[in-house]
C-alpha atoms as a PDB file:
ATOM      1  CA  UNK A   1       0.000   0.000   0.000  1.00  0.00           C
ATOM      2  CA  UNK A   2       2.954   2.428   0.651  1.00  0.00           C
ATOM      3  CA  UNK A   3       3.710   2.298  -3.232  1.00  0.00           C
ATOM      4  CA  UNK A   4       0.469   3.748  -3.785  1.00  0.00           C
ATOM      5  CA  UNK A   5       1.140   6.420  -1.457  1.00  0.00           C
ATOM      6  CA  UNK A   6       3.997   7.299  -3.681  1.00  0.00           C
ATOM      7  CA  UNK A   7       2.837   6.897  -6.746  1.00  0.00           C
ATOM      8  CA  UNK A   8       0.327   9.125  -6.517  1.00  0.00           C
ATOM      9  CA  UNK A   9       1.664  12.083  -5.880  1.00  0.00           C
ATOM     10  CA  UNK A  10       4.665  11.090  -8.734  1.00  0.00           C
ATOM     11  CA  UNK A  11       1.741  10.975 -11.292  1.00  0.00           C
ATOM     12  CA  UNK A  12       0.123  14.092 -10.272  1.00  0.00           C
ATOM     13  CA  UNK A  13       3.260  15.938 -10.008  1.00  0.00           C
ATOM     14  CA  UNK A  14       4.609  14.350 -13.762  1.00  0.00           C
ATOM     15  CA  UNK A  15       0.762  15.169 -15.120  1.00  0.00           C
ATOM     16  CA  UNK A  16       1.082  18.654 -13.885  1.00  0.00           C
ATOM     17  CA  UNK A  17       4.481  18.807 -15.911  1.00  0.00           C
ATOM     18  CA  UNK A  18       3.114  17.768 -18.755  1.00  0.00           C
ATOM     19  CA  UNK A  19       0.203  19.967 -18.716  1.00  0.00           C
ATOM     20  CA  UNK A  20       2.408  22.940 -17.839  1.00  0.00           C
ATOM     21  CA  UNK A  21       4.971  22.328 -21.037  1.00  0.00           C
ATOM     22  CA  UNK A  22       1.659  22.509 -22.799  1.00  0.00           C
ATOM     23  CA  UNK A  23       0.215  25.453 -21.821  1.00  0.00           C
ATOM     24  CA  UNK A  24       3.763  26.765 -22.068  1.00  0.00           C
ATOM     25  CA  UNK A  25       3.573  25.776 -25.904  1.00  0.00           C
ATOM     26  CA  UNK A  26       0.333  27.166 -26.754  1.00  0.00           C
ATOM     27  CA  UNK A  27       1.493  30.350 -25.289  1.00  0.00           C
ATOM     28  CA  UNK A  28       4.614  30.729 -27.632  1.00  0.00           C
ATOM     29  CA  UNK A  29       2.421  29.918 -30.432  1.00  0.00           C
ATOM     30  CA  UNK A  30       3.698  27.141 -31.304  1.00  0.00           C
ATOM     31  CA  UNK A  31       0.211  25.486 -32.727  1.00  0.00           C
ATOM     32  CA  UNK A  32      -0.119  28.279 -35.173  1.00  0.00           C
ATOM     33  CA  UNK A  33       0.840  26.993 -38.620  1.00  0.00           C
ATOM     34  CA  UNK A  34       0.496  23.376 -38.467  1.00  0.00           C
ATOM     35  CA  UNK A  35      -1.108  22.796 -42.508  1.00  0.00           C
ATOM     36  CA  UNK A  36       1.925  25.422 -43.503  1.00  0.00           C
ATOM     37  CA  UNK A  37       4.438  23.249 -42.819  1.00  0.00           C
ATOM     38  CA  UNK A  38       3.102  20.075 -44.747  1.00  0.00           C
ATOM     39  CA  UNK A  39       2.558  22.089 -47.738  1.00  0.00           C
ATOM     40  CA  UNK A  40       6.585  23.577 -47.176  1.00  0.00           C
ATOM     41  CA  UNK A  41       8.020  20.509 -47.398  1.00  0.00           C
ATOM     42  CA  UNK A  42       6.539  19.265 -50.661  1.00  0.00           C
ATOM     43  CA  UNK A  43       7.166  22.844 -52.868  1.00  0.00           C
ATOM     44  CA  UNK A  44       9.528  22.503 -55.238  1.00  0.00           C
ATOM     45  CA  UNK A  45      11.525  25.728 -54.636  1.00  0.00           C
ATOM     46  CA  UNK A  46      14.928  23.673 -55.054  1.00  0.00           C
ATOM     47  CA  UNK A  47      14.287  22.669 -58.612  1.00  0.00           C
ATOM     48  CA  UNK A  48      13.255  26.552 -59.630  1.00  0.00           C
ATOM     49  CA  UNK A  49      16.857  27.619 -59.044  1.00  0.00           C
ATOM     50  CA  UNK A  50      18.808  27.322 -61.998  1.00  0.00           C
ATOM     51  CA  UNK A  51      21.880  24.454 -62.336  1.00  0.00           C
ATOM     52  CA  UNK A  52      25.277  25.738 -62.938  1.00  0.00           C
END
């Protein structure tokens, strides 16, 4: 029963973490541009420069 007592309060305090790196992320907008990103990856801007 004494592992319980210590879990507990390990869980809560490790939830509480978690919840405050969230928080911390939607704060620095980090959520903003999710679809932009996707669509970066797959344009083509290498192949418009011209080759030597």
């Amino acid at each position: 029963m004494s592992i319980v007592a210590t879990l507990i309060p390990v869980t809560l305090f490790l939830g509480g973490l978690g919840l405050a790196a969230f928080l911390w992320s939607l704060k620095r907008q980090q959520y903003d541009d999710p679809k932009g990103n996707a669509e970066r990856i797959l344009s083509s801007e290498w192949d418009d420069k011209p080759k030597p």
